[in-house]
Protein backbone atom coordinates (compact mmCIF):
# COMPACT_ATOMS: atom_id res chain seq x y z
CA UNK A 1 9.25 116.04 -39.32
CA UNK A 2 12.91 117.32 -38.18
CA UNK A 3 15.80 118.42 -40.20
CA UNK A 4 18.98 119.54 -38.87
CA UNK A 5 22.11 120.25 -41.33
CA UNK A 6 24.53 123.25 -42.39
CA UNK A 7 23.51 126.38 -43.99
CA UNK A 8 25.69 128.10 -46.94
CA UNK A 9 27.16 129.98 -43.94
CA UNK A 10 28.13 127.07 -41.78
CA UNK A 11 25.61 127.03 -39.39
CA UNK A 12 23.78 124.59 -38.08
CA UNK A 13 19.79 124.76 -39.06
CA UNK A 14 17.07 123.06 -37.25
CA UNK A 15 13.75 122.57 -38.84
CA UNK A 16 10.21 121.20 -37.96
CA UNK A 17 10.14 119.40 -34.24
CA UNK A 18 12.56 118.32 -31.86
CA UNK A 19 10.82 115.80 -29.41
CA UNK A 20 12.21 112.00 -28.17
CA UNK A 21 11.46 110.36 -31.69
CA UNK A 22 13.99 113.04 -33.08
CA UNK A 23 16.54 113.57 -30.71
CA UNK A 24 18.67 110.82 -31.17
CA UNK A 25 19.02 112.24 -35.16
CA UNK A 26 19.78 115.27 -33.44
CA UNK A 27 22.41 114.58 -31.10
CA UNK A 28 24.15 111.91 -33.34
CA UNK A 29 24.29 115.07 -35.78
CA UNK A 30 25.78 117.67 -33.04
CA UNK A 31 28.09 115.21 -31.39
CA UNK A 32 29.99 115.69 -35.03
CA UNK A 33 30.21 119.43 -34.44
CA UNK A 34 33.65 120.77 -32.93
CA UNK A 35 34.44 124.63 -31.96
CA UNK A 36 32.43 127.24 -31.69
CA UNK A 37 28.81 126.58 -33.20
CA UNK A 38 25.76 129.03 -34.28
CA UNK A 39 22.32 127.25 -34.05
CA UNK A 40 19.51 128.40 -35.99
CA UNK A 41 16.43 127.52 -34.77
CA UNK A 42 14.09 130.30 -36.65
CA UNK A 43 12.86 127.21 -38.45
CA UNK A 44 12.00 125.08 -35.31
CA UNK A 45 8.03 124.39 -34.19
CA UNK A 46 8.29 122.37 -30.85
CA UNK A 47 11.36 121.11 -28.55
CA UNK A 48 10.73 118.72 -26.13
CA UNK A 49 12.68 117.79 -23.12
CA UNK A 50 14.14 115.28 -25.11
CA UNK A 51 15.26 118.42 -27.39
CA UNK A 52 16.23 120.25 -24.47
CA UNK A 53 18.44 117.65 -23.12
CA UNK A 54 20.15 117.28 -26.70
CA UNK A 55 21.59 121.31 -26.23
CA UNK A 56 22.06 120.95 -22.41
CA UNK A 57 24.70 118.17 -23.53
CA UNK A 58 26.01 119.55 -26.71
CA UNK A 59 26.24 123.01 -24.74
CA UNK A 60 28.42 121.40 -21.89
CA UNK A 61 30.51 119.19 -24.34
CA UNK A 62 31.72 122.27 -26.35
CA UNK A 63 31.95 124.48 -23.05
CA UNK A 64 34.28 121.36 -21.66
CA UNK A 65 36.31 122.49 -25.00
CA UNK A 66 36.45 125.96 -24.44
CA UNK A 67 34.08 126.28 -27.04
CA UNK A 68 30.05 128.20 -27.10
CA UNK A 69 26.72 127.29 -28.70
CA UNK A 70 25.15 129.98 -29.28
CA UNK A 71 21.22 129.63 -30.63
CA UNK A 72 20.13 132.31 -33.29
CA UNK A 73 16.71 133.37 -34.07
CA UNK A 74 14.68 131.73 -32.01
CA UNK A 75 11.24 132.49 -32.14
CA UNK A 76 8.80 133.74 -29.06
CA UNK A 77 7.12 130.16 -28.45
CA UNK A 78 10.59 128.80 -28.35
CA UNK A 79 12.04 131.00 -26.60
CA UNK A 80 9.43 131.12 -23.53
CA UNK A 81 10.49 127.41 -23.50
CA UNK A 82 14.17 128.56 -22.58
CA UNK A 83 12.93 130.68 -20.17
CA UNK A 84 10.23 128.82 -18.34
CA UNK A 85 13.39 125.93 -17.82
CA UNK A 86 15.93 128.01 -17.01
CA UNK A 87 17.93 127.21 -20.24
CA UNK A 88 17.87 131.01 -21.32
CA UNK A 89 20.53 131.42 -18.05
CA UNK A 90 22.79 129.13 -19.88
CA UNK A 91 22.58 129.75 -23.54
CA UNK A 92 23.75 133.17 -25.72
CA UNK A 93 19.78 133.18 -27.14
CA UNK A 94 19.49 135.72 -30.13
CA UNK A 95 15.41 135.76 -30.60
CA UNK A 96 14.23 136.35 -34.68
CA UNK A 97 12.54 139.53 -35.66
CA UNK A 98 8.90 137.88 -35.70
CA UNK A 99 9.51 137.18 -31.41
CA UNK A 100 9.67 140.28 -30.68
């Protein structure tokens, strides 16, 4: 199961797993976001490259803006996901207290 929506704060929360199935939800949900946005994944269990292809483009549409994503609390598993592909050179990654 995958949720994404706004927190009381105004960020953006994703929850459960982002794989193929779920990225279209995903970036139908994102492509609605405009300026700078906060991420939280602390909530997330799996991406897939389907997931990882859903931030590459989100990333580069609000970079084409002027504009950052910036992903917040992002657990270890997660996290060595970013790094393994390289993604941790192109997103501001803030890991959660339980990754480190």
């Amino acid at each position: 199961m995958f949720q994404i929506g706004f927190d009381d704060s105004g960020n953006i929360v994703a929850e459960g797993r982002l794989d193929a199935a779920q990225a279209p939800h995903a970036q139908e949900f994102l492509d609605a976001v405009a300026g700078d946005c906060v991420l939280d994944l602390g909530k997330l269990e799996y991406i897939s490259s389907a997931g990882l292809g859903v931030l590459l483009r989100t990333h580069k549409r609000l970079m084409d803006a002027n504009h950052g994503l910036r992903l917040v609390n992002v657990n270890h598993h997660i996290n060595d996901i970013f790094m393994y592909s390289g993604f941790d050179k192109l997103f501001q990654i803030e890991t959660g207290e339980s990754s480190q």
